[in-house]
N, C-alpha and C. Protein backbone atom coordinates (compact mmCIF):
# COMPACT_ATOMS: atom_id res chain seq x y z
N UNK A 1 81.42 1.78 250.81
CA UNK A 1 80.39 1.12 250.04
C UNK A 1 80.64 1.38 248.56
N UNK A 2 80.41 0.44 247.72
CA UNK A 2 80.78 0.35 246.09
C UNK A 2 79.54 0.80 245.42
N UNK A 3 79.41 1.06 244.41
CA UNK A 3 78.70 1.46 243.71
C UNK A 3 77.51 0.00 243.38
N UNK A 4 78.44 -0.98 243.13
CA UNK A 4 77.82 -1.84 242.98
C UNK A 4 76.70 -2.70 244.37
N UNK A 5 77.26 -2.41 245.83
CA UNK A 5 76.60 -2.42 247.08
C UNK A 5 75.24 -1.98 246.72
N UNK A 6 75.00 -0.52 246.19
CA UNK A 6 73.97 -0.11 246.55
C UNK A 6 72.67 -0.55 245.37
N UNK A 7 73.23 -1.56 244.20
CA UNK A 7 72.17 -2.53 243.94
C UNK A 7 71.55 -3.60 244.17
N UNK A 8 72.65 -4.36 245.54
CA UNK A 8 71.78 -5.06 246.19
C UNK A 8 70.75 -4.91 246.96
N UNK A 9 70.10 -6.28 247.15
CA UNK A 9 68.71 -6.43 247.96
C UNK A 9 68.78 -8.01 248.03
N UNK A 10 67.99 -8.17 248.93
CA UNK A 10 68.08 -9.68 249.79
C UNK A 10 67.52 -10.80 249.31
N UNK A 11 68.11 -11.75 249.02
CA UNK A 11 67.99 -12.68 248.60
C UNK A 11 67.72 -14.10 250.04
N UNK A 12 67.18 -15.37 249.65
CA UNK A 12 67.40 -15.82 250.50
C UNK A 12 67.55 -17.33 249.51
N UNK A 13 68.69 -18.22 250.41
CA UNK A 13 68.59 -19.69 250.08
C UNK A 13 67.49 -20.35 250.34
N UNK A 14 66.99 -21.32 249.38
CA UNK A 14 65.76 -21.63 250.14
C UNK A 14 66.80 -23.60 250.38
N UNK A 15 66.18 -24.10 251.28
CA UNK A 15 66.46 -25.09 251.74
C UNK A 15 65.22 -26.20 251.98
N UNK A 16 65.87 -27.72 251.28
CA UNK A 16 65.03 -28.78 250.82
C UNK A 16 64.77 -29.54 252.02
N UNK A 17 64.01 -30.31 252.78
CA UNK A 17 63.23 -30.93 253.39
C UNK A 17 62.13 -32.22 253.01
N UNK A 18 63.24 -33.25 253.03
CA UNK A 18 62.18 -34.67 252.52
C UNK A 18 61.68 -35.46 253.94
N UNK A 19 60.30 -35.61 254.14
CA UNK A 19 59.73 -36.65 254.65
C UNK A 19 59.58 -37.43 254.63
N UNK A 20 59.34 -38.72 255.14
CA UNK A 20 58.80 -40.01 254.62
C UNK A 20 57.20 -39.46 254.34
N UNK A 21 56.46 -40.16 254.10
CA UNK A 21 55.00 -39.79 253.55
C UNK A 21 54.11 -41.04 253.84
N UNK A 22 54.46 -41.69 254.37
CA UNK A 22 54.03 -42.89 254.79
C UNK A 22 53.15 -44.04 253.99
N UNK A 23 54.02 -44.27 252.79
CA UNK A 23 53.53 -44.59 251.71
C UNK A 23 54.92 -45.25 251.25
N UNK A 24 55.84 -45.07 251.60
CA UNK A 24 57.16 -46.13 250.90
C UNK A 24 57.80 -44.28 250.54
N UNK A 25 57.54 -43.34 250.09
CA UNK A 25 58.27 -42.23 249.42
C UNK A 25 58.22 -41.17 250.26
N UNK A 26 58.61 -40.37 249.35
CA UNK A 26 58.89 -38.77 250.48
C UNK A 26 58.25 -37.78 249.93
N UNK A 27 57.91 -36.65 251.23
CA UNK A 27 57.13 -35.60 250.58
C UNK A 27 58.25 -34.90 250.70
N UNK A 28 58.34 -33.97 249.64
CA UNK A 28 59.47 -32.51 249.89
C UNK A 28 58.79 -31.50 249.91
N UNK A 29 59.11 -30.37 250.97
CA UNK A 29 59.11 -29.15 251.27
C UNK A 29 60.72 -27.88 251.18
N UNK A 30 60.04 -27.43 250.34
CA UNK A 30 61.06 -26.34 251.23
C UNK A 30 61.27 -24.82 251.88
N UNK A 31 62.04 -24.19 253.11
CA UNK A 31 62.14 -23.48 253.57
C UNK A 31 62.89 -22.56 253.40
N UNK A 32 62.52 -21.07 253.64
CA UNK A 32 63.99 -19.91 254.10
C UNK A 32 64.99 -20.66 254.73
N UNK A 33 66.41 -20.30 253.71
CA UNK A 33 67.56 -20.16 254.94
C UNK A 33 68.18 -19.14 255.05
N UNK A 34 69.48 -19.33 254.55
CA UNK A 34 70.45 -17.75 255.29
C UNK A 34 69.92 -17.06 254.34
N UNK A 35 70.08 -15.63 254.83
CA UNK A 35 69.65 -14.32 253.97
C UNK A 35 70.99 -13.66 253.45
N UNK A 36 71.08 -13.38 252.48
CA UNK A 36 72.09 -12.67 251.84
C UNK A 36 72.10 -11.61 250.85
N UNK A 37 72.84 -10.25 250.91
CA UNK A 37 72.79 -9.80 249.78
C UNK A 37 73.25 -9.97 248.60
N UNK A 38 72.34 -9.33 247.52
CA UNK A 38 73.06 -10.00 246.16
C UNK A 38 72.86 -9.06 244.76
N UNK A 39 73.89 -8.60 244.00
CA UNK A 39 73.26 -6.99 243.13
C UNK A 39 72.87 -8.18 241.45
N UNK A 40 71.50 -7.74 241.36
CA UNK A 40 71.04 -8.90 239.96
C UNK A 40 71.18 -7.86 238.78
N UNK A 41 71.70 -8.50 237.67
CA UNK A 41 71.75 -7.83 236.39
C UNK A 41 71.19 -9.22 235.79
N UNK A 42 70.27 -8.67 234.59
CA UNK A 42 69.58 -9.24 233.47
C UNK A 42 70.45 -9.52 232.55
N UNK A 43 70.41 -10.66 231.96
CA UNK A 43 71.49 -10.82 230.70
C UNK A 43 70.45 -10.24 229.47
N UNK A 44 71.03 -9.43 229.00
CA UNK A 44 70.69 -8.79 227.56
C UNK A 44 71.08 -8.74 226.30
N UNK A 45 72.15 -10.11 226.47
CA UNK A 45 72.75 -10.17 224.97
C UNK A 45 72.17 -10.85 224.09
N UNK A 46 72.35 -11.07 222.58
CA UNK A 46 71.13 -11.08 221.75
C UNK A 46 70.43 -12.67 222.17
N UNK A 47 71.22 -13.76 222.46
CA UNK A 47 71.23 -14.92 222.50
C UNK A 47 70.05 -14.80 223.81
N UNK A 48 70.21 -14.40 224.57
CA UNK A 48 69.67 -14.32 225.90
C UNK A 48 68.10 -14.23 225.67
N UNK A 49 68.01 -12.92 224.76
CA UNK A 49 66.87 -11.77 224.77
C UNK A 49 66.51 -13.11 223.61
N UNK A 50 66.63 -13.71 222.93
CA UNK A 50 66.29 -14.99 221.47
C UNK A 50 65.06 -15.97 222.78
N UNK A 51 66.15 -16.72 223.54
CA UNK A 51 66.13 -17.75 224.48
C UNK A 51 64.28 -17.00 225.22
N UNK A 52 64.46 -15.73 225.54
CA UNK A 52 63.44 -15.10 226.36
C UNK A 52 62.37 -15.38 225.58
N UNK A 53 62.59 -14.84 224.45
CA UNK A 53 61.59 -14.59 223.41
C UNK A 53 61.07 -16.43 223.01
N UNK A 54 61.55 -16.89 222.87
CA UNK A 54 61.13 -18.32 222.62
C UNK A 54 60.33 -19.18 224.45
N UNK A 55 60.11 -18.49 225.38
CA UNK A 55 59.93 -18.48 226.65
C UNK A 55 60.97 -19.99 227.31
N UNK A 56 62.47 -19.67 226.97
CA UNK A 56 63.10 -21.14 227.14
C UNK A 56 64.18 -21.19 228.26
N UNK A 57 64.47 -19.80 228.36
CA UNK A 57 65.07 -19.39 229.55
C UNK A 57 64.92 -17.63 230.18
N UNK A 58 65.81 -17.41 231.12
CA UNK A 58 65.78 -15.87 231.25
C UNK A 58 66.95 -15.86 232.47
N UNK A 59 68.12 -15.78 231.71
CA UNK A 59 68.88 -15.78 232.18
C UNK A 59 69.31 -14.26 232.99
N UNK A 60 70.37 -14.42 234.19
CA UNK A 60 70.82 -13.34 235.27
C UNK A 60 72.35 -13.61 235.57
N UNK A 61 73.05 -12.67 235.96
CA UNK A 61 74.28 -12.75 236.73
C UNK A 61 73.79 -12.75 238.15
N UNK A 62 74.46 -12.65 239.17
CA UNK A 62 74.14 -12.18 240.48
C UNK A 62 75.77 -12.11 241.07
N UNK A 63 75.59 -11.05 241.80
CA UNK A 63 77.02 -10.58 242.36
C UNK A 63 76.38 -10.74 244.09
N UNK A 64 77.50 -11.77 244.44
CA UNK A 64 77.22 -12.01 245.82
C UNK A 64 78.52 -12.20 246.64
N UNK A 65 78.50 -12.41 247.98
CA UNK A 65 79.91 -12.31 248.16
C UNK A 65 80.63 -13.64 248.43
N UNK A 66 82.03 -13.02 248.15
CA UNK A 66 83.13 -14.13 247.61
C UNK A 66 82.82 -15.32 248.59
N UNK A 67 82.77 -15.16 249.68
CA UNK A 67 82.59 -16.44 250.70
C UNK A 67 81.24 -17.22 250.58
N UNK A 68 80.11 -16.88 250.06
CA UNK A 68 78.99 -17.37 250.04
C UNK A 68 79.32 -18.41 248.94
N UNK A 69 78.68 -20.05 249.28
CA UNK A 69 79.21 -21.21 248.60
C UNK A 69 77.81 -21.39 248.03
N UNK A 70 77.85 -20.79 246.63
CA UNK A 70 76.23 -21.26 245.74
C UNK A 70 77.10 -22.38 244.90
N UNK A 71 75.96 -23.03 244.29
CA UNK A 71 76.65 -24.23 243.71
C UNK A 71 75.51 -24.58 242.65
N UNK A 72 75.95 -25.24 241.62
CA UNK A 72 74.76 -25.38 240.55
C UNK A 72 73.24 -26.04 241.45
N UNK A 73 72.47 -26.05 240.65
CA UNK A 73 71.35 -26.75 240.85
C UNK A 73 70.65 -26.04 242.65
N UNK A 74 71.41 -24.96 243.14
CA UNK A 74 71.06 -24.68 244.35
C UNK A 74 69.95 -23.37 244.00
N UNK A 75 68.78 -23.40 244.76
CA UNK A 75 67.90 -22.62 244.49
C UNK A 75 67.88 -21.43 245.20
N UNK A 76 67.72 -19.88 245.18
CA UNK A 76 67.86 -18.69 246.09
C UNK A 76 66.41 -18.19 245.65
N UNK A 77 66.00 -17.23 246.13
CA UNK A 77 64.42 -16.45 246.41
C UNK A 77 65.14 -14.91 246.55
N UNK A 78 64.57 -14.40 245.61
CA UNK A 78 64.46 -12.51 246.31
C UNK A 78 63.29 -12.56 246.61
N UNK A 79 63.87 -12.13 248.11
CA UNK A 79 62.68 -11.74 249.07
C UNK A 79 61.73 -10.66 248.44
N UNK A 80 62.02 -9.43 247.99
CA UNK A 80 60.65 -8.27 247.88
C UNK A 80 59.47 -8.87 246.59
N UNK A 81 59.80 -9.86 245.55
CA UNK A 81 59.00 -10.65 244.81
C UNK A 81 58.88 -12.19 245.17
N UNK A 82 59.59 -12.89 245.73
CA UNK A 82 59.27 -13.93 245.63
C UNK A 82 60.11 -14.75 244.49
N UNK A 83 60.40 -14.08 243.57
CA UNK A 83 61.06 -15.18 242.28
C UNK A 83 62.17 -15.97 242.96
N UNK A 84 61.97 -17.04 242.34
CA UNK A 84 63.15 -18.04 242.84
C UNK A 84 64.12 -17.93 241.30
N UNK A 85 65.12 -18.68 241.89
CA UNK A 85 66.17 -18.86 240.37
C UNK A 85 66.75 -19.94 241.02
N UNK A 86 67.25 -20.66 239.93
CA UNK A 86 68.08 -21.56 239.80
C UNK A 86 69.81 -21.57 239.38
N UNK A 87 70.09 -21.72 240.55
CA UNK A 87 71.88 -21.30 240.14
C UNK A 87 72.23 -22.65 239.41
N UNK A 88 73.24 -21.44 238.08
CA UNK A 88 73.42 -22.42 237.02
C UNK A 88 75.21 -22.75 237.28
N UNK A 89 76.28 -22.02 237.48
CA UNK A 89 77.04 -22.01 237.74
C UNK A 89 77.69 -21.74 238.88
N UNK A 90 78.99 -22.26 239.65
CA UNK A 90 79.47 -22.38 240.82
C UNK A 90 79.91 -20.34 241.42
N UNK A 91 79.91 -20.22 242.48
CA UNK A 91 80.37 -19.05 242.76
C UNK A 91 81.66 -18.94 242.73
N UNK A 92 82.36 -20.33 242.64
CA UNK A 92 83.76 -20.19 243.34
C UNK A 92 84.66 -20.47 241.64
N UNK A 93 84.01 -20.24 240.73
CA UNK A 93 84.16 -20.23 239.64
C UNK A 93 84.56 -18.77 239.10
N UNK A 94 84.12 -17.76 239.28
CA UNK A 94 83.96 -16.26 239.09
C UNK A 94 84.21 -15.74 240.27
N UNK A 95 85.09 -14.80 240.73
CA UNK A 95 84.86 -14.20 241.65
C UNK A 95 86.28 -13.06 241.76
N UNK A 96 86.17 -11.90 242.35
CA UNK A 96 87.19 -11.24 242.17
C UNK A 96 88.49 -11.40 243.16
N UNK A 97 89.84 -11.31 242.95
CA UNK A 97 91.06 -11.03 243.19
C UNK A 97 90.88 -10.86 245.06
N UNK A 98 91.88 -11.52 245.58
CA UNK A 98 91.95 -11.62 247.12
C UNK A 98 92.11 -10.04 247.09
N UNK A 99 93.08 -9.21 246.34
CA UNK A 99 93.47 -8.30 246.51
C UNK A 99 92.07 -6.89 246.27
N UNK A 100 91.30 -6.97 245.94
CA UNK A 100 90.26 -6.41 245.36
C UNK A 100 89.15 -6.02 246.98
N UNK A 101 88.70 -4.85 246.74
CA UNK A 101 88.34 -4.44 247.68
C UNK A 101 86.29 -4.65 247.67
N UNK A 102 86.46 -5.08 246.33
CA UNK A 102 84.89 -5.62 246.42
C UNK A 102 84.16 -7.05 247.28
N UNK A 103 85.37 -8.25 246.66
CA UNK A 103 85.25 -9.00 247.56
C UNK A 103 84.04 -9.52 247.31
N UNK A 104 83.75 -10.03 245.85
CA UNK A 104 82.76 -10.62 244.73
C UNK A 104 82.47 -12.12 244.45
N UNK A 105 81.50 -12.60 244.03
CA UNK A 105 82.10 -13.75 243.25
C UNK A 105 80.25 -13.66 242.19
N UNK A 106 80.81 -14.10 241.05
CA UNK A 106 79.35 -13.82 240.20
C UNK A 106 79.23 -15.62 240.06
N UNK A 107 77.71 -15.57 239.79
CA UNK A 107 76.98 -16.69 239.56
C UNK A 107 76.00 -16.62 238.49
N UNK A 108 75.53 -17.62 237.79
CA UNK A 108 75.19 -17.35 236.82
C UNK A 108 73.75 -18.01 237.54
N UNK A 109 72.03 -17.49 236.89
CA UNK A 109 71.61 -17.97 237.21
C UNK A 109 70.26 -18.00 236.21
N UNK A 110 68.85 -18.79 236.46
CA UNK A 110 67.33 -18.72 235.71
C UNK A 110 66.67 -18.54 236.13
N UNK A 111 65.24 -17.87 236.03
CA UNK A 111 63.95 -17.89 236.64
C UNK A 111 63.56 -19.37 236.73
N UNK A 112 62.89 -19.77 237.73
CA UNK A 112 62.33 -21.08 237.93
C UNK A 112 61.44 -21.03 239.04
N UNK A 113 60.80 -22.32 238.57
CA UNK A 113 60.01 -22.75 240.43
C UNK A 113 60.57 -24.04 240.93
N UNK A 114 60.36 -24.30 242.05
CA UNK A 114 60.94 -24.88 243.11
C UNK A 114 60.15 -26.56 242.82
N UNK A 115 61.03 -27.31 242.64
CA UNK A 115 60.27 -28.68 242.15
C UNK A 115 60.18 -29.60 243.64
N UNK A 116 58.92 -30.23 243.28
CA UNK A 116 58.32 -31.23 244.47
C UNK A 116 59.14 -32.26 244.38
């Protein structure tokens, strides 16, 4: 186990669900899917902490593993609060060395809520 292992905690995909609504449109819901771990660091560089302060973003890394396929615009939940985020960048974009025993890939991500 890595050092970095023991800052994860569980995250989950949440997954979209459109109905018809019986009206010509659709209602959307969405649900838990796979559960995964994932170690979150806060971005703290000055630009970041500016962006916070102006309430315009609040940006995160997340270290998850190399095989897990996040993709922009895909939404995840930590389970022990509830916050959702919005993945801003691909996983398969960042991620560490076949040879590497961590077996990583970082994603970039925002606080958000889950749109109807």
């Amino acid at each position: 186990m890595s050092l970095l292992d023991e800052f994860c905690t569980d995250f989950c995909v949440m997954e979209k669900e459109r109905t018809p609504d019986g009206e010509g449109g659709f209602a959307t819901s969405w649900f838990d899917g796979a559960t995964f771990q994932g170690a979150l660091m806060h971005d703290t560089t000055i630009l970041a902490q500016q962006a916070e302060q102006e309430n315009t973003a609040s940006t995160f890394s997340l270290y998850v593993p190399r095989d897990l396929a996040l993709l922009p615009y895909d939404y995840i939940k930590r389970k022990s609060d509830g916050q959702v985020f919005r993945i801003t960048s691909a996983a398969s974009d960042d991620y560490t060395p076949a040879s590497s025993t961590l077996n990583k890939a970082k994603v970039q991500m925002q606080k958000a809520s889950l749109p109807t």
